[in-house]
N, C-alpha and C. Protein backbone atom coordinates (compact mmCIF):
# COMPACT_ATOMS: atom_id res chain seq x y z
N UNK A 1 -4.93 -1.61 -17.77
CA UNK A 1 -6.06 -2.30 -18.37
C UNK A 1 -7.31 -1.44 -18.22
N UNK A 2 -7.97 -1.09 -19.51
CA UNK A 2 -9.15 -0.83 -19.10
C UNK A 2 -10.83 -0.93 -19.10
N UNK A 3 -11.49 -1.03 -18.18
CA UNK A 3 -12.42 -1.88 -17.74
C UNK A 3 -13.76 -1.13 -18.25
N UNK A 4 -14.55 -1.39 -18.23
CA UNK A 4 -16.12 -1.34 -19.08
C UNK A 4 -16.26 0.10 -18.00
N UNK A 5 -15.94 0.39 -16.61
CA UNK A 5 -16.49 1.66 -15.64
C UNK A 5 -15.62 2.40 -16.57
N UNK A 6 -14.56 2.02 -16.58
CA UNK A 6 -13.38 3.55 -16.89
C UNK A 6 -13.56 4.08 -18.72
N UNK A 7 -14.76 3.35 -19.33
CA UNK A 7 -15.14 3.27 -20.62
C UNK A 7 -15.85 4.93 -20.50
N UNK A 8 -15.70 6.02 -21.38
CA UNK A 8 -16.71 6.51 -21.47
C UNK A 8 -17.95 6.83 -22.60
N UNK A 9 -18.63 7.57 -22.14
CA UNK A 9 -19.84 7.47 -23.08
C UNK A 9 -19.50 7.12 -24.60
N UNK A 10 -18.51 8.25 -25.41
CA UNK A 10 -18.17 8.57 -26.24
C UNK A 10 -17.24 7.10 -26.94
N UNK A 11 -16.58 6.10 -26.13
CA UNK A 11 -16.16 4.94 -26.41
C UNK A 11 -16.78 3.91 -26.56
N UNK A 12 -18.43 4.13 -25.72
CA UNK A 12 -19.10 3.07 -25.93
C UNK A 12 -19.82 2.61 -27.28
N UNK A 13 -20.13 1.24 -27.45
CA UNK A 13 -20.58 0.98 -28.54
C UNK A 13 -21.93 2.09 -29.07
N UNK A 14 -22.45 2.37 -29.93
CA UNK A 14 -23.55 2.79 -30.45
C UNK A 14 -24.36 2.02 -31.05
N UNK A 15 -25.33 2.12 -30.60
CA UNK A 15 -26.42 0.71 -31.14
C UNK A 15 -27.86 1.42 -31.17
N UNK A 16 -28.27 0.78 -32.59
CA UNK A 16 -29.60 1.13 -32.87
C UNK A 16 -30.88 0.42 -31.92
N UNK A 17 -31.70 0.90 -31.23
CA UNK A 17 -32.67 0.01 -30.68
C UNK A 17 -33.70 0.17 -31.33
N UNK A 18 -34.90 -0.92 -31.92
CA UNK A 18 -35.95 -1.20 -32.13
C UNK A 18 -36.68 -0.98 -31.71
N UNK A 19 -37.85 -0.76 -31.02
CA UNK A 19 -38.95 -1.47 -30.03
C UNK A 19 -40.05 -1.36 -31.06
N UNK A 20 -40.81 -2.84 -30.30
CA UNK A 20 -42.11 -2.89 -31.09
C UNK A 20 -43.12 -3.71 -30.68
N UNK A 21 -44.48 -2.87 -30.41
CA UNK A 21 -45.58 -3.13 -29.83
C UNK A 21 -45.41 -2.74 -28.31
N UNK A 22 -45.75 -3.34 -27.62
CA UNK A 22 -46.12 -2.56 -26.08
C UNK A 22 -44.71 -1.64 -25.90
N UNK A 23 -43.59 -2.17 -26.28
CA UNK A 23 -41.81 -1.76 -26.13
C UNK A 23 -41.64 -0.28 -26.61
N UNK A 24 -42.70 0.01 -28.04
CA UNK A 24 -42.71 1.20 -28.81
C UNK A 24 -43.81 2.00 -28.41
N UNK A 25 -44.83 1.89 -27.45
CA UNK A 25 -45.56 2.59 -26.88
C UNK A 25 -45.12 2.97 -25.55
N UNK A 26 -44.78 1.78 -24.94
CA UNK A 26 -43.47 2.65 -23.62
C UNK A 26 -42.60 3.49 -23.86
N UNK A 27 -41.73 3.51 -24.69
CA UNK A 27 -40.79 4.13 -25.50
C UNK A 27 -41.62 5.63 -25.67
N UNK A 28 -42.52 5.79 -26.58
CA UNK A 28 -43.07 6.70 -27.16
C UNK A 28 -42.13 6.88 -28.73
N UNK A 29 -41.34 5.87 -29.18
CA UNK A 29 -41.12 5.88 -30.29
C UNK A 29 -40.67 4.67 -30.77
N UNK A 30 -40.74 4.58 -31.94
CA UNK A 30 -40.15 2.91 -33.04
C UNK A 30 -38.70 2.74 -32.51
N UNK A 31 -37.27 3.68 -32.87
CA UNK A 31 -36.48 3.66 -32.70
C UNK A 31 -35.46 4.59 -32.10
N UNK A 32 -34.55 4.36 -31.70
CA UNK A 32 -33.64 5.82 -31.28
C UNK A 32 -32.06 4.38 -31.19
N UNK A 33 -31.10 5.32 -30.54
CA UNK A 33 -29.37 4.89 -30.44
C UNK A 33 -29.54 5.67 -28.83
N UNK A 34 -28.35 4.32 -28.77
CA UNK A 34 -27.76 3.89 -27.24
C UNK A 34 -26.76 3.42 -26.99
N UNK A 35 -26.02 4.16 -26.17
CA UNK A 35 -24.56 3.23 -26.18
C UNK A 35 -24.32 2.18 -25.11
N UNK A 36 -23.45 1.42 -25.07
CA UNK A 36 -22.92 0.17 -24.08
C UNK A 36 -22.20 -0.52 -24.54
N UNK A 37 -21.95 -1.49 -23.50
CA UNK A 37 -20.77 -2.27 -24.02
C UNK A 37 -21.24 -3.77 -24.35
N UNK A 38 -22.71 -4.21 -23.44
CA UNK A 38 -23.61 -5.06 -23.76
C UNK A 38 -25.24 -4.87 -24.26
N UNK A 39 -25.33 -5.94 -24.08
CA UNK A 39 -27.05 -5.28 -24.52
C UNK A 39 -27.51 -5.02 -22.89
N UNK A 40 -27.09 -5.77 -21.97
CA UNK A 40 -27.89 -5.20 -20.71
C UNK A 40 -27.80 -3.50 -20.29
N UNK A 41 -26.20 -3.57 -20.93
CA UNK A 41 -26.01 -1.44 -20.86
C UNK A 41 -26.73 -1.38 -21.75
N UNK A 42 -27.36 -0.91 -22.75
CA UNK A 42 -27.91 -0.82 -23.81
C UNK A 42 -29.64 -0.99 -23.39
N UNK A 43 -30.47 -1.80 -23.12
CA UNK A 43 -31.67 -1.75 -22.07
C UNK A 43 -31.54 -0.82 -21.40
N UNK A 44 -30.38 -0.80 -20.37
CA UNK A 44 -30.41 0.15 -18.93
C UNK A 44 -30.68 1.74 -19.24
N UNK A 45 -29.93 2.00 -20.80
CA UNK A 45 -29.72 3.15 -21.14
C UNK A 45 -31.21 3.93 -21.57
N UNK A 46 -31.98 2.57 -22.57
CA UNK A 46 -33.15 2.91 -22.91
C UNK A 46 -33.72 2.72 -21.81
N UNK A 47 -34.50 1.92 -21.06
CA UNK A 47 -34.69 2.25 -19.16
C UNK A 47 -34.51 3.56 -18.74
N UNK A 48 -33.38 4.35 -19.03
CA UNK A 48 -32.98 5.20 -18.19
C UNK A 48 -33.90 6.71 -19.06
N UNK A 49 -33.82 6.34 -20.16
CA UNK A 49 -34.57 7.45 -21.22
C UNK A 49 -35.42 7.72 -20.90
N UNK A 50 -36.19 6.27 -20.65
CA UNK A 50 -37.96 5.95 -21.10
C UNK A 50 -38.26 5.22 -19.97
N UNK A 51 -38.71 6.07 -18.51
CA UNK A 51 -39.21 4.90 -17.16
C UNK A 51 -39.86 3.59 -17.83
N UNK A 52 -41.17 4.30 -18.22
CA UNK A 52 -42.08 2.96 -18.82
C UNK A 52 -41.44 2.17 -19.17
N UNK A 53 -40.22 1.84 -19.89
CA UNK A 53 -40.19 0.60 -20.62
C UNK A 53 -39.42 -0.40 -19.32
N UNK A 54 -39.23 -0.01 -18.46
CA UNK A 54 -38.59 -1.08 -17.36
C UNK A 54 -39.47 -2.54 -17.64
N UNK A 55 -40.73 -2.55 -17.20
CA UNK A 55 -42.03 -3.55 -16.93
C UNK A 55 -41.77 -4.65 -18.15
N UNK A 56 -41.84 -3.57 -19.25
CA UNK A 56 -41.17 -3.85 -20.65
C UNK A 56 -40.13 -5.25 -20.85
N UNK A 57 -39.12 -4.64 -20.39
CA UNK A 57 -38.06 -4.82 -21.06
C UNK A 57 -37.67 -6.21 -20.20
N UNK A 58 -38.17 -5.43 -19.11
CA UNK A 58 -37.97 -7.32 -17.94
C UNK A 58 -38.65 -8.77 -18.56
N UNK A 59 -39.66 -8.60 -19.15
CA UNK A 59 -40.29 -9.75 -20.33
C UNK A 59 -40.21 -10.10 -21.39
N UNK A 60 -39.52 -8.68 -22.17
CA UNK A 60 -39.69 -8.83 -23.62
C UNK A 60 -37.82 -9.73 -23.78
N UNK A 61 -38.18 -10.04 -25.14
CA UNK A 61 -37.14 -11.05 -25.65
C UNK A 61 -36.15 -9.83 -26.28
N UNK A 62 -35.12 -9.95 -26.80
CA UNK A 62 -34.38 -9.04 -27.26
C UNK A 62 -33.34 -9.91 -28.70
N UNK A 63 -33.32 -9.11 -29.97
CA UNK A 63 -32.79 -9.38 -31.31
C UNK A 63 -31.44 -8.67 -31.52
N UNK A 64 -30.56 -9.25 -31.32
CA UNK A 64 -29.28 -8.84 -31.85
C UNK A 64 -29.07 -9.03 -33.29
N UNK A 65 -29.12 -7.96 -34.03
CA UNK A 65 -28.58 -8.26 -35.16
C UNK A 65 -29.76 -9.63 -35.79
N UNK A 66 -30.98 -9.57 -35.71
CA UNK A 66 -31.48 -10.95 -35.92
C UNK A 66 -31.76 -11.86 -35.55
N UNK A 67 -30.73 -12.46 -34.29
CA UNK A 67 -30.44 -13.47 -33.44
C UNK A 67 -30.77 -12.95 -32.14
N UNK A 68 -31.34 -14.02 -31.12
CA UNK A 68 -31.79 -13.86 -30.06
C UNK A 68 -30.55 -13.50 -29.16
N UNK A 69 -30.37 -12.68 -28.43
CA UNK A 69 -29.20 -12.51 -27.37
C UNK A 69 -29.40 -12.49 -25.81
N UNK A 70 -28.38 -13.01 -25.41
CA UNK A 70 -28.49 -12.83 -24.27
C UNK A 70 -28.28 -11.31 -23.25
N UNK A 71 -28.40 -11.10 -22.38
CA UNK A 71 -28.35 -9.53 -21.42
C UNK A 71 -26.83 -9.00 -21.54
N UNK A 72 -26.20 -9.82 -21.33
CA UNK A 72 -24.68 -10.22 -21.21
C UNK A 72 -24.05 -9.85 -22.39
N UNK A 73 -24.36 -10.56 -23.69
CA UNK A 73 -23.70 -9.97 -24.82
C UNK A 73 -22.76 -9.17 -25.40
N UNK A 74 -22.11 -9.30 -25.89
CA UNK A 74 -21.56 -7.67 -26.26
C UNK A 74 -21.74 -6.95 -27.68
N UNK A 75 -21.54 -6.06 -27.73
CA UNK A 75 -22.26 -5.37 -28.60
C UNK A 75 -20.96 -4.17 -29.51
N UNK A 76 -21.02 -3.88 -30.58
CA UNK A 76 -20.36 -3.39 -31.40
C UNK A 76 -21.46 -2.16 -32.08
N UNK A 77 -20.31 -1.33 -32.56
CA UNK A 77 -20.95 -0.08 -33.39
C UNK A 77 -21.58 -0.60 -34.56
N UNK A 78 -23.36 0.21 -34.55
CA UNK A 78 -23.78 0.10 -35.58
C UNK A 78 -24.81 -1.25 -35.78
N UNK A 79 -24.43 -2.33 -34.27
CA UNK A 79 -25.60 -2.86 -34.33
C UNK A 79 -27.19 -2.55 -34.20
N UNK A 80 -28.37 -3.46 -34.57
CA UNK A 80 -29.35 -2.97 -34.05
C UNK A 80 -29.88 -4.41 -33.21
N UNK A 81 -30.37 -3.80 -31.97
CA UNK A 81 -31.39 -4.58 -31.11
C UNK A 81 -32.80 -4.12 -31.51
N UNK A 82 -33.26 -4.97 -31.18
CA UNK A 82 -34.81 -5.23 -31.01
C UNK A 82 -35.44 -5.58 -29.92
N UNK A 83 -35.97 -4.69 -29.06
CA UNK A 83 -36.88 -5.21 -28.27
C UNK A 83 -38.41 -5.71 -28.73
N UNK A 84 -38.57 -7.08 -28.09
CA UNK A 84 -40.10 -7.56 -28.35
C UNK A 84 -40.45 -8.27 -27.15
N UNK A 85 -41.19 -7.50 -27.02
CA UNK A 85 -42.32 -7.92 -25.60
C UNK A 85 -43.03 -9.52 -26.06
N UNK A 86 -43.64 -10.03 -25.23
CA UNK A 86 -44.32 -10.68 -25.51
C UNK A 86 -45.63 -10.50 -26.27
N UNK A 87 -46.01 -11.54 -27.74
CA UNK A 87 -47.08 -11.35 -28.28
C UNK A 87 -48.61 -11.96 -27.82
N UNK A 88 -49.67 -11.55 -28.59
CA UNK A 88 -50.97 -12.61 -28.02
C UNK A 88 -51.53 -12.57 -28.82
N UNK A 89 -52.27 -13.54 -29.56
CA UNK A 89 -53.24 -13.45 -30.54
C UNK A 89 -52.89 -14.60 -31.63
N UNK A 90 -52.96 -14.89 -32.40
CA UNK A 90 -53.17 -16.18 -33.78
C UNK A 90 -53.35 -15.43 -34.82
């Protein structure tokens, strides 16, 4: 059987990430690809790119495909996430 550790890079899903507003200034860009097997691998990975976006990513809400997801999730080739921080303003 094999398990999400014994997964490697090259097996993991590929997923488009978003970020936008404070998420894309931590980042230092709109978008880039990340692999995992959930969206929490998938954060960790962008985390791991981009220090700044840790602060980020611990608040902001996250878009699977459209739909709100949970950390847990799992994730397939070719999706895109969205990170979104929290907004302010009317």
């Amino acid at each position: 059987m094999t398990t999400a550790d014994d997964r490697t890079e090259s097996t993991r899903a590929r997923i488009t990430v978003r970020y936008w507003a404070a998420a894309r200034a931590a980042a230092g860009l709109d978008t880039e690809e990340h692999s995992g097997d959930t969206v929490g691998d998938v954060l960790a990975a962008a985390v791991g790119a981009h220090p700044a976006l840790e602060p980020v990513v611990q608040v902001a809400s996250v878009l699977l495909d459209g739909r709100p997801a949970a950390r847990e999730a799992p994730v397939a080739d070719g999706m895109r996430l969205e990170v979104l921080p929290p907004f302010a303003g009317g």
